[in-house]
Protein backbone atom coordinates (compact mmCIF):
# COMPACT_ATOMS: atom_id res chain seq x y z
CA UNK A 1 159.88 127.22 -68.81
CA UNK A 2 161.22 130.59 -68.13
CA UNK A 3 158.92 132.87 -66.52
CA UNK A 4 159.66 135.93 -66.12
CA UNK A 5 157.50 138.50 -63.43
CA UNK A 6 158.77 141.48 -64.75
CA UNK A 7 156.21 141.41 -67.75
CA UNK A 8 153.41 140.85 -65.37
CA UNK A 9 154.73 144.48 -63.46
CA UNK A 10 155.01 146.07 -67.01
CA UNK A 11 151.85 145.31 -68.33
CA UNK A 12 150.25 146.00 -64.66
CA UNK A 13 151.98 149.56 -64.51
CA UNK A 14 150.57 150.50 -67.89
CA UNK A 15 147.20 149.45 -66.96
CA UNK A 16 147.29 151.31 -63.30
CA UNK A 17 148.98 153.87 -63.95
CA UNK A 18 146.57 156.68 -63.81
CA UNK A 19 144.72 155.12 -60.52
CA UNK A 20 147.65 154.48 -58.59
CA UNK A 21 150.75 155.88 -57.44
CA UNK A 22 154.03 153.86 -57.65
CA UNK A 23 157.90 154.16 -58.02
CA UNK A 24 158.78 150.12 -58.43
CA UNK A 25 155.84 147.80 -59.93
CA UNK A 26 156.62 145.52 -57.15
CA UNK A 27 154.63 148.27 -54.93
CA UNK A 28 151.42 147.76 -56.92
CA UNK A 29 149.00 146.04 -54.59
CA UNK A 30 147.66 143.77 -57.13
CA UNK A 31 151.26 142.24 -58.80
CA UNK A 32 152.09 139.94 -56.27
CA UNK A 33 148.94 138.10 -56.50
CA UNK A 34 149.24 138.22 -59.67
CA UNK A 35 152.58 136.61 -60.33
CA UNK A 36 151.69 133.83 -58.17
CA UNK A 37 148.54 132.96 -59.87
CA UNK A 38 150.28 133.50 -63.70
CA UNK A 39 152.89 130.84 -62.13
CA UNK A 40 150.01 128.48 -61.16
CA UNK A 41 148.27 129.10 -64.35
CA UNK A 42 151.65 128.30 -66.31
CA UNK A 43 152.22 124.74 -64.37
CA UNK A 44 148.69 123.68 -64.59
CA UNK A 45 148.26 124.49 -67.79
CA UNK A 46 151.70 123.64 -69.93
CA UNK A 47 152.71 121.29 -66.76
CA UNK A 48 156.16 122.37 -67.10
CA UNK A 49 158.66 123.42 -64.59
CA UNK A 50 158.87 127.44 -63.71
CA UNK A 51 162.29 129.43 -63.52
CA UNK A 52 161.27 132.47 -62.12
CA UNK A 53 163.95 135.09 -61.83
CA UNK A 54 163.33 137.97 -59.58
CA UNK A 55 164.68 140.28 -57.17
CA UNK A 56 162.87 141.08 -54.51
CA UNK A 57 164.15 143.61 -51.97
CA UNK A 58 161.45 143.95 -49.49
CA UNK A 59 160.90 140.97 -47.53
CA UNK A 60 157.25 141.03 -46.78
CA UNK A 61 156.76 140.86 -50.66
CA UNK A 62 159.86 137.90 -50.74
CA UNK A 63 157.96 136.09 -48.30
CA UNK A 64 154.05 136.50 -49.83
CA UNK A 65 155.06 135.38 -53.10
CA UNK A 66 157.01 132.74 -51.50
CA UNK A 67 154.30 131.42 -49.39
CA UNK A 68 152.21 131.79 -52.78
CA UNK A 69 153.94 129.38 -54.85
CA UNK A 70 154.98 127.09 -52.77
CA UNK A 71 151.15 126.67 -51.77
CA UNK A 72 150.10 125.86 -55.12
């Protein structure tokens, strides 16, 4: 199942927009949570494995939603 985090950061940046300031959705405080728990939703739910392509250029982030998935 291909699952793609880059629809989670353009749905987020419409929403947030007016409340916070950003250059790169990956900078929005609440997207990395959220693509880990959309990921967890998606396997418990359809059970399926994920192919998540991203690039993620700040390490922190690399290593949160790293630490995210491979937790759950």
């Amino acid at each position: 199942m291909l699952y793609d985090p880059e629809i989670i950061g353009a749905g987020l940046s419409s929403i947030v927009r007016s409340i916070e300031a950003f250059s790169d959705f990956q900078d929005l405080t609440a997207w990395r949570p959220l693509v880990v728990e959309t990921a967890r939703v998606l396997k418990q739910v359809y059970g399926r494995t994920l192919v998540v392509p991203m690039t993620l250029w700040h390490r922190p982030y690399f290593e949160e939603i790293y630490a995210g998935l491979a937790s759950g």
